[in-house]
Protein backbone atom coordinates (compact mmCIF):
# COMPACT_ATOMS: atom_id res chain seq x y z
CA UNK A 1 0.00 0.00 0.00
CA UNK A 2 1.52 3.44 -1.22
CA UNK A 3 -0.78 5.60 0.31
CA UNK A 4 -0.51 6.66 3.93
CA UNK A 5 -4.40 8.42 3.47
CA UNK A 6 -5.57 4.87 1.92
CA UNK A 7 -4.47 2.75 4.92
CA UNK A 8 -6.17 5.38 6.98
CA UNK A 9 -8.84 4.94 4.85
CA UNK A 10 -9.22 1.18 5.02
CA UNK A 11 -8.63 0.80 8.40
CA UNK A 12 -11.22 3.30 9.06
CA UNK A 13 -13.47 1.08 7.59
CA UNK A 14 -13.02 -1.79 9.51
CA UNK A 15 -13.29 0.00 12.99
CA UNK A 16 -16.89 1.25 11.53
CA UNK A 17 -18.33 -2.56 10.77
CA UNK A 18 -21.01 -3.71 12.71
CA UNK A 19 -19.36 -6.48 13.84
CA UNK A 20 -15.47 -7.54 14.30
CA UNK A 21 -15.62 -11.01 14.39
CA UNK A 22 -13.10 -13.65 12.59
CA UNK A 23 -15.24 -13.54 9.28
CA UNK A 24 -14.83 -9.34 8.87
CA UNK A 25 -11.16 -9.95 10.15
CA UNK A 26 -10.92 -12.71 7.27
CA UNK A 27 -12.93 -10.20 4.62
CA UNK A 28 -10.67 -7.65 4.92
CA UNK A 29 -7.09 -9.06 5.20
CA UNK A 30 -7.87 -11.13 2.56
CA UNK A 31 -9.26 -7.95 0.78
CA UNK A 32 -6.07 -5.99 1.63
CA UNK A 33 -2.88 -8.33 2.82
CA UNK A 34 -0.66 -5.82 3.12
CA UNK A 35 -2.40 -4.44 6.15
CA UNK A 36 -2.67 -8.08 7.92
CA UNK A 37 -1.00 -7.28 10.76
CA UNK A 38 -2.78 -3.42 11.43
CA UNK A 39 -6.39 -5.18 10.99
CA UNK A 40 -5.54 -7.90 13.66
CA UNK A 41 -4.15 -5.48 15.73
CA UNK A 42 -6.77 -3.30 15.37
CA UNK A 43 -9.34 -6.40 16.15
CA UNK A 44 -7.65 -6.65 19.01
CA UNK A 45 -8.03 -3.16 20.04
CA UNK A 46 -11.66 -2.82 19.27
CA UNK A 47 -12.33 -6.28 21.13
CA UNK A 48 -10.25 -5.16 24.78
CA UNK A 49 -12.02 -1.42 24.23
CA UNK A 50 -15.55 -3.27 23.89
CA UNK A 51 -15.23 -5.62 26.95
CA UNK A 52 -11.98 -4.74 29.05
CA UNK A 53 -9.07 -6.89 28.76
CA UNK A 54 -9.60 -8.59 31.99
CA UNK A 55 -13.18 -9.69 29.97
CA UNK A 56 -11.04 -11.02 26.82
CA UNK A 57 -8.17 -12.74 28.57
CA UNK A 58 -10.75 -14.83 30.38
CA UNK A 59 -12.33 -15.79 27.41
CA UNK A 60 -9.44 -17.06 25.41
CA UNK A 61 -8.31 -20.16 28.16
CA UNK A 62 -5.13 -21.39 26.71
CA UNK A 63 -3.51 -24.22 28.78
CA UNK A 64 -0.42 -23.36 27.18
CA UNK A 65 -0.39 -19.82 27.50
CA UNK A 66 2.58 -19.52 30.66
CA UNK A 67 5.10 -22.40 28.95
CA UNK A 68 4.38 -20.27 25.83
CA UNK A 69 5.12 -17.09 27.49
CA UNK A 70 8.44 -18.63 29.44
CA UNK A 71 9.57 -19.89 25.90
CA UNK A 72 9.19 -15.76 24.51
CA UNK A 73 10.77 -13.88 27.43
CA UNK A 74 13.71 -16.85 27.81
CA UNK A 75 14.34 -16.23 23.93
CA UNK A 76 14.95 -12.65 24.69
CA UNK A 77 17.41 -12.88 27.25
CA UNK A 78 21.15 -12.68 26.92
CA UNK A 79 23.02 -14.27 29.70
CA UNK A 80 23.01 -11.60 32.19
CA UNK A 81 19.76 -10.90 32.42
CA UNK A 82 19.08 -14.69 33.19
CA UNK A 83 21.15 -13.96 35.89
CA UNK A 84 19.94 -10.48 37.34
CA UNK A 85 17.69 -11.38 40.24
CA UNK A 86 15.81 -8.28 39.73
CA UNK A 87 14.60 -8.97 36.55
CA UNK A 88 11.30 -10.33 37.98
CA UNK A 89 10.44 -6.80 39.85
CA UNK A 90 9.72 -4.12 37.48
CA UNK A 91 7.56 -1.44 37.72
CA UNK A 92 5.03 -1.56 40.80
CA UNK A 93 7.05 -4.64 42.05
CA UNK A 94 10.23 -2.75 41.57
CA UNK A 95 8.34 0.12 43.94
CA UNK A 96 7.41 -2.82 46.36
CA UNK A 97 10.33 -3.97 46.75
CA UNK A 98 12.06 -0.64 47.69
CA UNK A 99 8.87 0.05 50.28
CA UNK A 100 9.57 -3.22 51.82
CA UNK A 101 13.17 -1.89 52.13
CA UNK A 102 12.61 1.40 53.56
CA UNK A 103 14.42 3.32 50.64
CA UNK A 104 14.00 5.41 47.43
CA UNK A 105 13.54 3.78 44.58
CA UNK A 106 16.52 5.90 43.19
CA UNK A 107 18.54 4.27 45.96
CA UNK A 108 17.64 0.43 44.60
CA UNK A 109 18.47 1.91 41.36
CA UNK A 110 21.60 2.41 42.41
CA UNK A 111 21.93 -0.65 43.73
CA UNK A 112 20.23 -3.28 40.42
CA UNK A 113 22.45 -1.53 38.18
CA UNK A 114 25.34 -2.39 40.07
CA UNK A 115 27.05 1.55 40.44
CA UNK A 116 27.38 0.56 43.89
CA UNK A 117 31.31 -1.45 44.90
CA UNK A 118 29.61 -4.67 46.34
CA UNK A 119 32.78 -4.59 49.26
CA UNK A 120 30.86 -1.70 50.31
CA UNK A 121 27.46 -3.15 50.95
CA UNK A 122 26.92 -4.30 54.21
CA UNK A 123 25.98 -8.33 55.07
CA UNK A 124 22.63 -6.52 56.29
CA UNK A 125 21.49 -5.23 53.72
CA UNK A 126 22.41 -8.23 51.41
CA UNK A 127 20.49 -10.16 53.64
CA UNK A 128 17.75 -7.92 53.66
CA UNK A 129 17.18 -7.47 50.18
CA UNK A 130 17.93 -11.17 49.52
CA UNK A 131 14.85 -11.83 51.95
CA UNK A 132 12.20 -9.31 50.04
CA UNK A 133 13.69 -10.63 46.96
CA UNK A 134 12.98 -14.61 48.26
CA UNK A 135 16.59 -15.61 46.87
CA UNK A 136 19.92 -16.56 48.29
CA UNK A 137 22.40 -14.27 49.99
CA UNK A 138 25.01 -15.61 47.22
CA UNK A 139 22.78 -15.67 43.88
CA UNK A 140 22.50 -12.18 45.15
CA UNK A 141 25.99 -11.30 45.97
CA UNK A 142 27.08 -13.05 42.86
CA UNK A 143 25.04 -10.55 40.25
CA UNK A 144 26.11 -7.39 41.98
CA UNK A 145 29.84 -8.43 42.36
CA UNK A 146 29.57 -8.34 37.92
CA UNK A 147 30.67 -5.32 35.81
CA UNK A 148 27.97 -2.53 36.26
CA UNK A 149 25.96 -2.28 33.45
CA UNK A 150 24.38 1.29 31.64
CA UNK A 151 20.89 0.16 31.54
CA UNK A 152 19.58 -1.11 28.21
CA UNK A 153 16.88 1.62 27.67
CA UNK A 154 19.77 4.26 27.96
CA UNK A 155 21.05 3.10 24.93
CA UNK A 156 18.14 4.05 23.20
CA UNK A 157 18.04 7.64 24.39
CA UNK A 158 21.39 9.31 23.40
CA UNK A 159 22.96 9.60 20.09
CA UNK A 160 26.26 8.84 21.80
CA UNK A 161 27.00 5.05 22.98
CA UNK A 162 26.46 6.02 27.15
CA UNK A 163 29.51 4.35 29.05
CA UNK A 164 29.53 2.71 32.41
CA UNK A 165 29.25 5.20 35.24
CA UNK A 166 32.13 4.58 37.93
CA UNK A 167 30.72 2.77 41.10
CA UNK A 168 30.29 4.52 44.58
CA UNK A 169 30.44 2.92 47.84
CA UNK A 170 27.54 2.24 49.99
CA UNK A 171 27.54 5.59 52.08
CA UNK A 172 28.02 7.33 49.09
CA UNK A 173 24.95 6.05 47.77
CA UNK A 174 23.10 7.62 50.47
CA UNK A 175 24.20 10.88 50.29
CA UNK A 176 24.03 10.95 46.56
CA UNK A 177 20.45 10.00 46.70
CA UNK A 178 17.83 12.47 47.75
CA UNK A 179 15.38 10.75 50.46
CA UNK A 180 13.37 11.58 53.27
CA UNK A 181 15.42 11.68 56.68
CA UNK A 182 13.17 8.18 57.82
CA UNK A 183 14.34 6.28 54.64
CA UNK A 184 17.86 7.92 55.24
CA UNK A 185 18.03 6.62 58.82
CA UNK A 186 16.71 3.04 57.32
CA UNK A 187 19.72 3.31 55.05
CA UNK A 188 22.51 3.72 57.56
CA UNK A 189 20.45 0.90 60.02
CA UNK A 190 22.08 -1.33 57.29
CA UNK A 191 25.11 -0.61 57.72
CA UNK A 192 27.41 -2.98 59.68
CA UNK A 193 29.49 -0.82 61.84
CA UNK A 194 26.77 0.17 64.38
């Protein structure tokens, strides 16, 4: 299709039909191949929009559905991030898991991406986080003690390739990171000296 106003168009068309079941799907990409992949997405669309996609997850059952999703986020790991024990909290977990903590997320931050010398961290915080994480001390000793990493999304956002940021120590952490005085108290508890 050479026409950016066409697709518009024809797509337009489909989101006006009656009905959007597999038949109209099947009408129009067979009508106009090209756009397979916008008319099923835009199925979709119209389909979570109509019911809520709480409503059309629970009526597709598919008994393979987590193996299948495993197989598609394994397939899209490198090595490290097999490894990187925070890979299962992101977003509101992520939050969570700093809450459960007692420290900015900023702080965490600080900590996943490994800009922090692990000789600095104390045993109670290692053990802390290892608990709210529900892994061993060592699995989590062992990913922080690797080369600190830019985070993947930075590469996207900079015309320049971003370099690795030189780590801090544990105390410089928490002055570097702006917190309340409650989380900053929390954040020297861990230390081991006291």
């Amino acid at each position: 299709m050479s026409n950016q106003q066409e697709r518009k168009h024809i797509l337009y068309g489909f989101a006006v039909e009656p009905v959007h079941d597999a038949k109209t799907l099947a009408k129009y990409v067979s009508a106009f191949p090209d756009l397979r992949s916008d008319l099923i997405e835009l199925a979709w669309e119209l389909k979570v929009s109509q019911f809520g996609a709480d409503e059309v997850l629970a009526d597709m059952p598919d008994p393979n559905f987590e193996e299948a999703l495993n197989d598609l986020l394994l397939a899209n790991q490198s090595p490290d991030r097999e490894a990187n024990p925070f890979g299962r909290f992101r977003g509101k977990r992520f939050a969570d898991l700093s809450d459960r903590l007692g420290i900015p997320r900023g702080f965490m931050v600080g900590i996943r991406d490994k800009r922090t010398r692990l000789d600095s961290i104390p045993e109670r915080f290692l053990a802390a986080a290892s608990k709210a994480m529900e892994i061993a001390v060592d699995e989590l000793r062992a990913y922080l003690g690797g080369e600190p990493k830019v985070p993947s999304a930075a590469e996207f956002k900079t015309d320049n390739k971003p370099t690795d940021t030189e780590q801090v120590t544990f105390e410089q952490l928490i002055e570097d990171t702006k917190m309340s005085d409650e989380q900053r108290k929390t954040a020297l508890e861990y230390r081991d000296d006291d």
